[in-house]
Protein backbone atom coordinates (compact mmCIF):
# COMPACT_ATOMS: atom_id res chain seq x y z
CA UNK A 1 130.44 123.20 129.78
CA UNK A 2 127.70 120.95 128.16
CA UNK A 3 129.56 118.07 126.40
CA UNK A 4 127.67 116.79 123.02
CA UNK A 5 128.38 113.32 122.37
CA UNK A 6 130.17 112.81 119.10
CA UNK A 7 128.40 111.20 115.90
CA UNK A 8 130.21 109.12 114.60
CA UNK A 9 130.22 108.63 110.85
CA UNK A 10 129.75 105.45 109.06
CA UNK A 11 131.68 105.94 105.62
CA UNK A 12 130.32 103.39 103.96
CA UNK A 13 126.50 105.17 104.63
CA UNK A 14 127.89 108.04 103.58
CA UNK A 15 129.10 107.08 100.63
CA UNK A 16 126.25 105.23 99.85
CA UNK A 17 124.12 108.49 100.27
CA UNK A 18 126.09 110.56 98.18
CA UNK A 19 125.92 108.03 95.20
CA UNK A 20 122.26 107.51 95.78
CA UNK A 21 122.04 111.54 95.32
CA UNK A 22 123.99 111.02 91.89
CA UNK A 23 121.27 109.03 90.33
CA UNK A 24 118.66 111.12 91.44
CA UNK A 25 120.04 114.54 90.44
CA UNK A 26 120.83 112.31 86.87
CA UNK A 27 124.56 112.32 87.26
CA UNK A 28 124.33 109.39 85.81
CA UNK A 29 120.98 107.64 84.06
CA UNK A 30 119.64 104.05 83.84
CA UNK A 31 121.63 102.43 81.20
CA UNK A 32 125.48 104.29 82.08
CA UNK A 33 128.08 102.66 83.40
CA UNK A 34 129.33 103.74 86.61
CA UNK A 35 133.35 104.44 87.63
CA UNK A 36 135.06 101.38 88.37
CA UNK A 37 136.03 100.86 92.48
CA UNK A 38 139.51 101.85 91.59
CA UNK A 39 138.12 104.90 90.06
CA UNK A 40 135.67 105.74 92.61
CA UNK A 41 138.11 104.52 95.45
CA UNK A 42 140.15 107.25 94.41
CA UNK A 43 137.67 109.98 94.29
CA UNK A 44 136.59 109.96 97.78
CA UNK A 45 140.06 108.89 98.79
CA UNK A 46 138.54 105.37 100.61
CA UNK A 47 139.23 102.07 100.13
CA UNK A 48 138.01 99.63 97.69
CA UNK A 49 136.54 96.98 100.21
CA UNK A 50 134.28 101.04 101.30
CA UNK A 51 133.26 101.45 97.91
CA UNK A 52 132.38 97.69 97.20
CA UNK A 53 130.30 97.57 100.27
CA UNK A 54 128.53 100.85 99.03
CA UNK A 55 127.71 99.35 95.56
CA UNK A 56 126.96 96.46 97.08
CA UNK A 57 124.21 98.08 98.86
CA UNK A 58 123.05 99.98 95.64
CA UNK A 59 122.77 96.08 93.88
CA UNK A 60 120.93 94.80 96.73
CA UNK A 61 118.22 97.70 96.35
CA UNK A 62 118.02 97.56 92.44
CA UNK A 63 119.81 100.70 92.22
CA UNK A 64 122.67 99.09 89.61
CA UNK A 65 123.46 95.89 88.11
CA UNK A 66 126.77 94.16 87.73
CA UNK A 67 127.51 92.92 84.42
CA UNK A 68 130.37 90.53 84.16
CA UNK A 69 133.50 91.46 82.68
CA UNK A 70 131.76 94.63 82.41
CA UNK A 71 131.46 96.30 85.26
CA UNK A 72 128.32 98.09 87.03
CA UNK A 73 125.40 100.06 85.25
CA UNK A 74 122.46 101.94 86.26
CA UNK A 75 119.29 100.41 86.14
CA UNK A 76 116.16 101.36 85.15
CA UNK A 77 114.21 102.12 88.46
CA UNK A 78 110.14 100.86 87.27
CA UNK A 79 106.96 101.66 89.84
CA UNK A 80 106.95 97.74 90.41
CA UNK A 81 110.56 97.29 92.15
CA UNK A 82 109.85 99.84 95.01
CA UNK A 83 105.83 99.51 95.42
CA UNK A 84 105.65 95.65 95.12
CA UNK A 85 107.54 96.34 98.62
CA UNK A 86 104.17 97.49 100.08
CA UNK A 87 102.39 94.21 99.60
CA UNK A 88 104.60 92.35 102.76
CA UNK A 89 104.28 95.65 104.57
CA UNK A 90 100.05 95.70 104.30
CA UNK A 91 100.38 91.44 106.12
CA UNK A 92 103.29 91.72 108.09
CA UNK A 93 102.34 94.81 109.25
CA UNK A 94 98.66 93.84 110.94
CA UNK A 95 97.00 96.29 108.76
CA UNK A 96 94.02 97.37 110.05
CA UNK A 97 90.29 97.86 108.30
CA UNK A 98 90.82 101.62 109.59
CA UNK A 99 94.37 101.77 107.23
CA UNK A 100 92.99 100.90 104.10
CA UNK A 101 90.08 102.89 104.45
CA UNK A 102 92.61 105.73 105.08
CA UNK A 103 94.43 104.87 102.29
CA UNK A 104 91.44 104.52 99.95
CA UNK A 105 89.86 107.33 100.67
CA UNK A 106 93.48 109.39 100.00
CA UNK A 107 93.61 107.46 96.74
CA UNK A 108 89.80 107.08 95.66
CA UNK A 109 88.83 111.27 96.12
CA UNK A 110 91.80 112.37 94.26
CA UNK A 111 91.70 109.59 91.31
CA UNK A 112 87.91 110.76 90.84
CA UNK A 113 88.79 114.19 91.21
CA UNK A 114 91.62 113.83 88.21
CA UNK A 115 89.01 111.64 86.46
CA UNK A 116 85.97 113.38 86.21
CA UNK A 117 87.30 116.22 83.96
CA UNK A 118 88.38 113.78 81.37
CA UNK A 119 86.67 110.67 81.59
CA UNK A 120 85.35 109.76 78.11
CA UNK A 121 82.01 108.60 77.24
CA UNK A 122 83.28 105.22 76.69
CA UNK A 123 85.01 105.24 79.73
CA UNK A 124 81.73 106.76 81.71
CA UNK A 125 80.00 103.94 79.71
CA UNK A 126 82.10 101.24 81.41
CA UNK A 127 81.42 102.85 84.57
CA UNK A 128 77.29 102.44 84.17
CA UNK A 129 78.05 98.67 82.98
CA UNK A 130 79.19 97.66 86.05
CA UNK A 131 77.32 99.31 87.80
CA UNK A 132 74.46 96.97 86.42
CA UNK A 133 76.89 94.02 86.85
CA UNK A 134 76.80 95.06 90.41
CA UNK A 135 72.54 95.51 90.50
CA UNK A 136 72.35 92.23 88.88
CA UNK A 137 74.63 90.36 91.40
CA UNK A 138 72.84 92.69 94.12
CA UNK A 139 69.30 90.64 93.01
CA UNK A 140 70.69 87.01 92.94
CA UNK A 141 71.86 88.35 96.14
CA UNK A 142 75.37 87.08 94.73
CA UNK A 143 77.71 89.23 97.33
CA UNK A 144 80.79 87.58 96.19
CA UNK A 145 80.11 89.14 92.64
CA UNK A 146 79.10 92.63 93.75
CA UNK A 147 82.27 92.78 95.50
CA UNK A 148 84.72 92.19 92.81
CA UNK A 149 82.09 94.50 89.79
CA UNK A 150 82.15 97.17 93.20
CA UNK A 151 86.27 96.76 93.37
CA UNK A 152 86.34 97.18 89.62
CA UNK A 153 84.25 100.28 89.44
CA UNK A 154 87.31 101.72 91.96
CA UNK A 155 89.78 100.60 89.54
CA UNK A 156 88.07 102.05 86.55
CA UNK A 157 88.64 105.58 87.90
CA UNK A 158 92.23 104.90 88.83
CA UNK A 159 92.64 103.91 85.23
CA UNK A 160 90.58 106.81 83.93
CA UNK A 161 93.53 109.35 85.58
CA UNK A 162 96.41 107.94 83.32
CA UNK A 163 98.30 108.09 86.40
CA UNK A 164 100.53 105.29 86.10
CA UNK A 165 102.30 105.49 89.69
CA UNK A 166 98.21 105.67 91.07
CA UNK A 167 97.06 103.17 88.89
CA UNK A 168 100.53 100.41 89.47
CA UNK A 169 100.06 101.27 93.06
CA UNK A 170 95.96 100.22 92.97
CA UNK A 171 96.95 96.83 90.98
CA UNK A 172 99.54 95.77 93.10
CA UNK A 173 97.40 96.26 96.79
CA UNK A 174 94.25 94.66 94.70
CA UNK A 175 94.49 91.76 96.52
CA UNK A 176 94.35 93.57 100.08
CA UNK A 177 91.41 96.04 98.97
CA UNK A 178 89.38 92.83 97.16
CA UNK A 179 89.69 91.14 100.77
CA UNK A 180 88.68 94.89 102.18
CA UNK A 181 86.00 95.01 100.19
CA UNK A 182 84.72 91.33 100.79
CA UNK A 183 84.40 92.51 104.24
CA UNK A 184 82.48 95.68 103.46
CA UNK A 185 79.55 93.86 101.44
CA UNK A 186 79.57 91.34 103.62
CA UNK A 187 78.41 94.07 106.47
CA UNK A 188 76.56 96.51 104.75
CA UNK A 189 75.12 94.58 101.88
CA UNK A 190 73.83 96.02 98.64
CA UNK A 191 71.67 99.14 98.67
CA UNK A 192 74.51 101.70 99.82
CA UNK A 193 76.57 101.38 97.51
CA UNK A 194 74.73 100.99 94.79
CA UNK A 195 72.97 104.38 95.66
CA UNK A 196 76.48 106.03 96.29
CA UNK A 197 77.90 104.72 92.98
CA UNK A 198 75.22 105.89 91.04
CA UNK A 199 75.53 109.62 92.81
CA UNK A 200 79.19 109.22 91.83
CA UNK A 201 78.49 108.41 88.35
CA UNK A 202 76.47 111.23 87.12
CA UNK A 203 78.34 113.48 88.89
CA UNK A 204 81.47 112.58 86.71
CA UNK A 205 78.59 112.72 83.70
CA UNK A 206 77.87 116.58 84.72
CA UNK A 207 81.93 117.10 84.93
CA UNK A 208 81.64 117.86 88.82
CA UNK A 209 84.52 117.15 89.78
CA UNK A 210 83.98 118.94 93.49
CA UNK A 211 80.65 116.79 93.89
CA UNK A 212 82.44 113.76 92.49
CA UNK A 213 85.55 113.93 95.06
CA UNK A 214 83.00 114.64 97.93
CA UNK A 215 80.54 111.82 97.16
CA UNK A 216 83.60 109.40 97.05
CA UNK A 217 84.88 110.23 100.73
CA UNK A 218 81.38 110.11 101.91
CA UNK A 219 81.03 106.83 100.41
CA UNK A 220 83.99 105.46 101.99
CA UNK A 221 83.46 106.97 105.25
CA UNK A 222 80.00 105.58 105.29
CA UNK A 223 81.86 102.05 104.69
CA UNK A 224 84.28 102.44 107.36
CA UNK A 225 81.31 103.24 110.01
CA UNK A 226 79.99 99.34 109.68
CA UNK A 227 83.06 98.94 111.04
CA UNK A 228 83.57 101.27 114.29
């Protein structure tokens, strides 16, 4: 007979899980006040010091707030308390040139691809305007400039898809795709991405949004090549 070795359960996880699983099926929404430990110690037939060590948990991710004399409410979960998370991850982590291409090119073709249907002419007007900002640096041979008018020409997009998780998630790893991008100009220069950016912009002008998504991951793969 084949013996399995046994799993043993850690109640306090399991609790944990199960409350977690409340607040996403709404059970209970950000603002309501949850049972009390007595309350809850009763319903799953545990001890306090369990359920205290559960909620504890749940305040230490930002999943409730204790209020005192009050007791403990849900809190209102914003894109900023789980993806500011990333920015220690994309240091400590020894990201590599290779990642953030990965990741731009992920988040670059499919914000141009929601953009290009409903970028406005204002919006495509912003677009050309830095992309003279960026021909101007290019002839005072400025590379520190063209960088950041190039990074902001990314952004623009992201902001175009009204995406808000896309576009929170862009501002908070600007930092890491600014340095990214330092790098990049500082290899290939001027000309091809000017030329690319241009392609990219009247393709959004003729509503291509095929051609736009497929210019953008050739520009980005032609980046990452300067650096293989």
């Amino acid at each position: 007979m084949q013996i399995t070795p046994i799993q043993k359960v850690n109640v306090v996880e399991e609790i944990f899980d199960q409350l977690q699983s409340m607040l996403i099926e709404g059970t209970w929404k950000p603002g309501d006040k949850i049972p009390s430990e007595n309350e809850l110690s009763e319903t799953f037939g545990v001890s306090r010091m369990t359920i205290r060590q559960a909620l504890q948990k749940m305040k230490a991710l930002g999943l409730i707030e204790t209020r005192s004399g009050s007791g403990s409410f849900v809190r209102k979960i914003s894109p900023d308390d789980s993806l500011q998370d990333l920015v220690p991850l994309m240091y400590i982590g020894d990201t590599t040139q290779q990642q953030v291409f990965q990741f731009r090119e992920i988040i670059d073709a499919e914000s141009i691809r929601i953009a290009t249907p409903i970028a406005t002419p204002e919006a495509l007007e912003q677009l050309e305007e830095l992309i003279e900002k960026m021909k101007q640096a290019a002839a005072g041979g400025d590379g520190e400039s063209f960088s950041k008018y190039d990074l902001q020409f990314h952004m623009e997009i992201v902001e175009i898809t009204g995406n808000p998780l896309i576009i929170k998630t862009n501002q908070i790893l600007q930092a890491v795709l600014a340095e990214s991008m330092n790098s990049v100009i500082e290899k290939m220069r001027f000309a091809p991405g000017l030329e690319y950016h241009e392609k990219i912009l009247n393709a959004m002008k003729e509503k291509d949004a095929h051609k736009a998504e497929h210019l953008m991951r050739e520009h980005i793969r032609q980046n990452y090549q300067y650096f293989t």
